[in-house]
C-alpha atoms as a PDB file:
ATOM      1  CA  UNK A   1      -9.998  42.759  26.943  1.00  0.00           C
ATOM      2  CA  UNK A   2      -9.526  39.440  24.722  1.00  0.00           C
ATOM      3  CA  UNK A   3      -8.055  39.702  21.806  1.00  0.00           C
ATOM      4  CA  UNK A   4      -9.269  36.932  19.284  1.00  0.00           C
ATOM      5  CA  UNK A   5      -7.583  36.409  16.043  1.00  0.00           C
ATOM      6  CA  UNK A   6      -9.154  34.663  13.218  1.00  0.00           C
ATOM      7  CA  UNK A   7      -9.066  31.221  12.827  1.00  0.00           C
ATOM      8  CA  UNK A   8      -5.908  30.856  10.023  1.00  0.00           C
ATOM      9  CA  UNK A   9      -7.595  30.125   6.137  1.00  0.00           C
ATOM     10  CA  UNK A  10      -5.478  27.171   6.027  1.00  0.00           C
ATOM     11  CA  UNK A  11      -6.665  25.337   8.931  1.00  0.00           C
ATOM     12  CA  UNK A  12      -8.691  21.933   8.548  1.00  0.00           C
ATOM     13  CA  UNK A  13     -10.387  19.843  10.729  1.00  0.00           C
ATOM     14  CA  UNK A  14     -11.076  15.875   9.469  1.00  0.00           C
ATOM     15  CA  UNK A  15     -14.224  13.842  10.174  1.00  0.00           C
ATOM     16  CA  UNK A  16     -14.502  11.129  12.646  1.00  0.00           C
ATOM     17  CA  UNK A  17     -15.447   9.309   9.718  1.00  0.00           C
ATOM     18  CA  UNK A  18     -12.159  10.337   8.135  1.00  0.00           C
ATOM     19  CA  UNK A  19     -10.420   9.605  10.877  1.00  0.00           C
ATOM     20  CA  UNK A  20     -11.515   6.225  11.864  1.00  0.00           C
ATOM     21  CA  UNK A  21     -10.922   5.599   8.541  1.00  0.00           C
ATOM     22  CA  UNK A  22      -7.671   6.941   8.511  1.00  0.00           C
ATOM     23  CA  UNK A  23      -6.118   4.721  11.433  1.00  0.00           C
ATOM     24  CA  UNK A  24      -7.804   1.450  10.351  1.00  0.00           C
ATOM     25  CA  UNK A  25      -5.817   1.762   6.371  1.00  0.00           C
ATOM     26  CA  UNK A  26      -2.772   3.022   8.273  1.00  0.00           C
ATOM     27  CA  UNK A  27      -2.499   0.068  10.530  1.00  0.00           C
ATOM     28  CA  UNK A  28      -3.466  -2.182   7.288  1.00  0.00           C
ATOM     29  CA  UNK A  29      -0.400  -0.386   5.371  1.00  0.00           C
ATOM     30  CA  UNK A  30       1.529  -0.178   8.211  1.00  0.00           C
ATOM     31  CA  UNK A  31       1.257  -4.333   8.737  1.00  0.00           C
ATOM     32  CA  UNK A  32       1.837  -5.049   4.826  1.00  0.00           C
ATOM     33  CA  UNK A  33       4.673  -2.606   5.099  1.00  0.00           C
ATOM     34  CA  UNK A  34       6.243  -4.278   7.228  1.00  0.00           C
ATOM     35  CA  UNK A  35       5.876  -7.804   5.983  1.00  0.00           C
ATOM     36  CA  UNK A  36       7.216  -6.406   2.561  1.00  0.00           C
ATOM     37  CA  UNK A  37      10.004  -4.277   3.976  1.00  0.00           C
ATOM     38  CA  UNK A  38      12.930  -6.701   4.290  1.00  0.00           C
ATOM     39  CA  UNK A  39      11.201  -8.960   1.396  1.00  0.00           C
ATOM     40  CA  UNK A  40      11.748  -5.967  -1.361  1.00  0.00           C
ATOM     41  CA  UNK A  41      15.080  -5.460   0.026  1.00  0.00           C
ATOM     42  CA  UNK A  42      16.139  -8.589  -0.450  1.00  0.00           C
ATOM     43  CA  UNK A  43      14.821  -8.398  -3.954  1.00  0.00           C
ATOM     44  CA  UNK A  44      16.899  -5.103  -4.904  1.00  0.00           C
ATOM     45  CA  UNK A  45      20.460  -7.667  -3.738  1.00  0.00           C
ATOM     46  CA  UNK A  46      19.261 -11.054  -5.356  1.00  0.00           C
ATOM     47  CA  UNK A  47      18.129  -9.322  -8.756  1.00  0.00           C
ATOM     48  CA  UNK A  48      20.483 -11.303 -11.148  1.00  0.00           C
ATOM     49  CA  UNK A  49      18.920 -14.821  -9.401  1.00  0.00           C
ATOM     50  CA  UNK A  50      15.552 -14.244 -10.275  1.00  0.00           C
ATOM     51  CA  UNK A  51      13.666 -14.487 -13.373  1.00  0.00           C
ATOM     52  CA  UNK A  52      13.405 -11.154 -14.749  1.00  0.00           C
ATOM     53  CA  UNK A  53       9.945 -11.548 -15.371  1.00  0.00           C
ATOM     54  CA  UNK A  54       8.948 -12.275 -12.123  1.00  0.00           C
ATOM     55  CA  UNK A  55      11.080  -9.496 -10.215  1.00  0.00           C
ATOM     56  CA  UNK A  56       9.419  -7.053 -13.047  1.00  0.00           C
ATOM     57  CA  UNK A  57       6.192  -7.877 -11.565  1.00  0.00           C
ATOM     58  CA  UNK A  58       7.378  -7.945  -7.971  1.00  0.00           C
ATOM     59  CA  UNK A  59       8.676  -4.293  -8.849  1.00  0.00           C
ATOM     60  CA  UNK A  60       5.331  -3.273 -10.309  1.00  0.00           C
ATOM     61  CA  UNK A  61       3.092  -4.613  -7.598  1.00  0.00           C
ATOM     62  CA  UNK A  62       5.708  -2.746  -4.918  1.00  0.00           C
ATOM     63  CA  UNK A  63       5.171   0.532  -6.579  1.00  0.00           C
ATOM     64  CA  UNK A  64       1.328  -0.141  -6.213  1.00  0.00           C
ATOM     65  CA  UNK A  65       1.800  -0.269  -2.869  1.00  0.00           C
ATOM     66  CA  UNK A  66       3.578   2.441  -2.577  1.00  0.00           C
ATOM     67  CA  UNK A  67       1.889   4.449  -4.847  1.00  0.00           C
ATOM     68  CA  UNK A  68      -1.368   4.341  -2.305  1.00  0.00           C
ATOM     69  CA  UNK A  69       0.289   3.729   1.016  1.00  0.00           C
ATOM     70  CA  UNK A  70       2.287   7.672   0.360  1.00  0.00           C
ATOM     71  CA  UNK A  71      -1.162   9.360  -0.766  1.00  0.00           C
ATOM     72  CA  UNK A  72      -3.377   7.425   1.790  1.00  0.00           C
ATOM     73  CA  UNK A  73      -4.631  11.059   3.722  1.00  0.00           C
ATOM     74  CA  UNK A  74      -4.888  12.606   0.448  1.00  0.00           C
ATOM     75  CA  UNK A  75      -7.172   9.735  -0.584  1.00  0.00           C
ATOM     76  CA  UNK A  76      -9.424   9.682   2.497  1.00  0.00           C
ATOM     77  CA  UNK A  77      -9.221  13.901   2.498  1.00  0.00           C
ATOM     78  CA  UNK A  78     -10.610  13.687  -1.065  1.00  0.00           C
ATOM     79  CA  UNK A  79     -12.858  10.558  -0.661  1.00  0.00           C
ATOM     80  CA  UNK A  80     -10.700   9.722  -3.897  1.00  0.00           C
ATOM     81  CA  UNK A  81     -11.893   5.800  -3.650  1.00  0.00           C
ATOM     82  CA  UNK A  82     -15.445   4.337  -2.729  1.00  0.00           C
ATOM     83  CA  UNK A  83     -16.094   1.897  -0.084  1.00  0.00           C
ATOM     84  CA  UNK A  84     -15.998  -0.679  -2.752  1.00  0.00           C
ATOM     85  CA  UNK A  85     -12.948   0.091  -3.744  1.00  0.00           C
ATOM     86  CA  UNK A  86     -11.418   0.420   0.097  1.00  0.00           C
ATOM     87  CA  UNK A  87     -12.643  -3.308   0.774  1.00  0.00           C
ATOM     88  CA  UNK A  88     -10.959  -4.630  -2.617  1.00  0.00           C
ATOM     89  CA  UNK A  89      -7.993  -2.847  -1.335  1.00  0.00           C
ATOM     90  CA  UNK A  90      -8.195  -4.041   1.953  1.00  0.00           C
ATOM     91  CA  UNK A  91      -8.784  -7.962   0.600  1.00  0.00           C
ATOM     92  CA  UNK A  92      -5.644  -7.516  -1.558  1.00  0.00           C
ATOM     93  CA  UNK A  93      -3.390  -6.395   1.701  1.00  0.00           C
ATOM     94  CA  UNK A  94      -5.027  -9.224   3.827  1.00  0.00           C
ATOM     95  CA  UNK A  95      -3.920 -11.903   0.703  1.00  0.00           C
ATOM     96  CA  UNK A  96      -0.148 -10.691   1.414  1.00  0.00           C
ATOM     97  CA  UNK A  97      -0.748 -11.077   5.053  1.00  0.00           C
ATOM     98  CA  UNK A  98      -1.751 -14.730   4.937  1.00  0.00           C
ATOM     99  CA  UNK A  99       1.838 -15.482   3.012  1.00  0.00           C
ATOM    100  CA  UNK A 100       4.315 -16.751   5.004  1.00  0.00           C
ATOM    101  CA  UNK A 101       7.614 -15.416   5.005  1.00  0.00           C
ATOM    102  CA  UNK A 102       9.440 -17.806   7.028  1.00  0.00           C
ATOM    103  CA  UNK A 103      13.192 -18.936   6.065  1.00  0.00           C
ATOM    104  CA  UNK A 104      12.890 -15.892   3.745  1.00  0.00           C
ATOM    105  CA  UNK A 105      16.644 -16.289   2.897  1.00  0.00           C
ATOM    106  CA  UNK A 106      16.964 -20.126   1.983  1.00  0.00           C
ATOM    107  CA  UNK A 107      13.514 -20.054  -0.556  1.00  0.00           C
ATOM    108  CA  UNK A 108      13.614 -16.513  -1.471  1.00  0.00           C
ATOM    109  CA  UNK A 109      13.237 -17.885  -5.182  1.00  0.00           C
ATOM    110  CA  UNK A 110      10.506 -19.802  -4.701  1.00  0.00           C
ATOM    111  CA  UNK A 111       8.770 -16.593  -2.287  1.00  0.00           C
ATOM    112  CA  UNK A 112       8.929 -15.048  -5.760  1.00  0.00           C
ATOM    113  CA  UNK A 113       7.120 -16.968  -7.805  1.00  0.00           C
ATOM    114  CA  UNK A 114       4.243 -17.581  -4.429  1.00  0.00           C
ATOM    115  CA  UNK A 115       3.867 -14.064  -4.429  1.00  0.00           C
ATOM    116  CA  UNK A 116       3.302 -13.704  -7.697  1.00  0.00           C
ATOM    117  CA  UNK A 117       1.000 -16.288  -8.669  1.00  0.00           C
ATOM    118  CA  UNK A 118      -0.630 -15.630  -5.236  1.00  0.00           C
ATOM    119  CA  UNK A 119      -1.243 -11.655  -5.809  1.00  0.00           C
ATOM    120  CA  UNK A 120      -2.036 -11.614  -9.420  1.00  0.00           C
ATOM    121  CA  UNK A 121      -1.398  -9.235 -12.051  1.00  0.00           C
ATOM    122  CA  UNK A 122      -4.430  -7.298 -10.343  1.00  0.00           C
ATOM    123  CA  UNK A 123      -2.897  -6.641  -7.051  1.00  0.00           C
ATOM    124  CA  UNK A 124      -3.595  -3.185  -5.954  1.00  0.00           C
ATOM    125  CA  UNK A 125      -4.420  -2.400  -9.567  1.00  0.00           C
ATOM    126  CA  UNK A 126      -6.476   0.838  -8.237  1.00  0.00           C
ATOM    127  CA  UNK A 127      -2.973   2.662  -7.621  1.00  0.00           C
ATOM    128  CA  UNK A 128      -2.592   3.242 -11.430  1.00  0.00           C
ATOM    129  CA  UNK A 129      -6.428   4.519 -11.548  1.00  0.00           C
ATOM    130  CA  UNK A 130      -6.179   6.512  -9.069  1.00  0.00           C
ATOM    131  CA  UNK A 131      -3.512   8.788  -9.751  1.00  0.00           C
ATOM    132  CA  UNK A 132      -5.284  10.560 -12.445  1.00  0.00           C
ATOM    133  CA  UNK A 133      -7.355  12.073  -9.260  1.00  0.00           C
ATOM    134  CA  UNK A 134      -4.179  12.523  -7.371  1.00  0.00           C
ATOM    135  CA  UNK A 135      -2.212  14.684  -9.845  1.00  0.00           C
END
């Protein structure tokens, strides 16, 4: 005789969909994560060199990215963010791709203020929308 137990009430299966979706934004993240890795960390050491304004919105756009790239299955489980909103988000990860961070070190000033002016004040801005729906 076969004994079958009940599928648990917890258990969840995603969509393809979701999970095509899923792997292309994790790669994305996973890339700009990467880029910006050793980037914020020199940031947190050469604080007192940079203007304070510009690490300030260094800091702010890093916690953007954060922000999204920690809730990014909660967002696709909860279709939290149209596809609009995906491509914007995907454009603004691309933009830190195409900045090169070669001799990182020597012009680490100067990366600052690129980044900056290149990213905008509405880098990522979705990440302070969205957590309303996250919460």
């Amino acid at each position: 005789m076969l004994d079958i137990k009940p599928f648990p009430s917890d258990l969840h299966f995603h969509k393809n969909v979701q999970v095509n979706q899923l792997r292309d934004y994790k790669r994305k993240f996973g890339a700009t994560a990467t880029r910006l890795t050793p980037f914020f960390e020199l940031l947190d050491k050469a604080r007192a060199s940079i203007d304070p304004q510009v690490a300030t919105q260094l800091w702010v756009l890093g916690q953007r990215f954060n922000r999204l790239y920690d809730n990014l299955t909660t967002l696709v489980e909860k279709k939290a963010i149209s596809t609009r909103e995906w491509k914007d988000i995907s454009r603004d990860l691309t933009t830190v791709g195409k900045h090169s961070f070669k001799a990182l070190k020597p012009r680490f000033v100067e990366h600052c203020q690129e980044l900056v002016i290149e990213l905008g004040p509405d880098w990522l801005k979705i990440a302070e929308e969205i957590e309303v729906v996250l919460v």
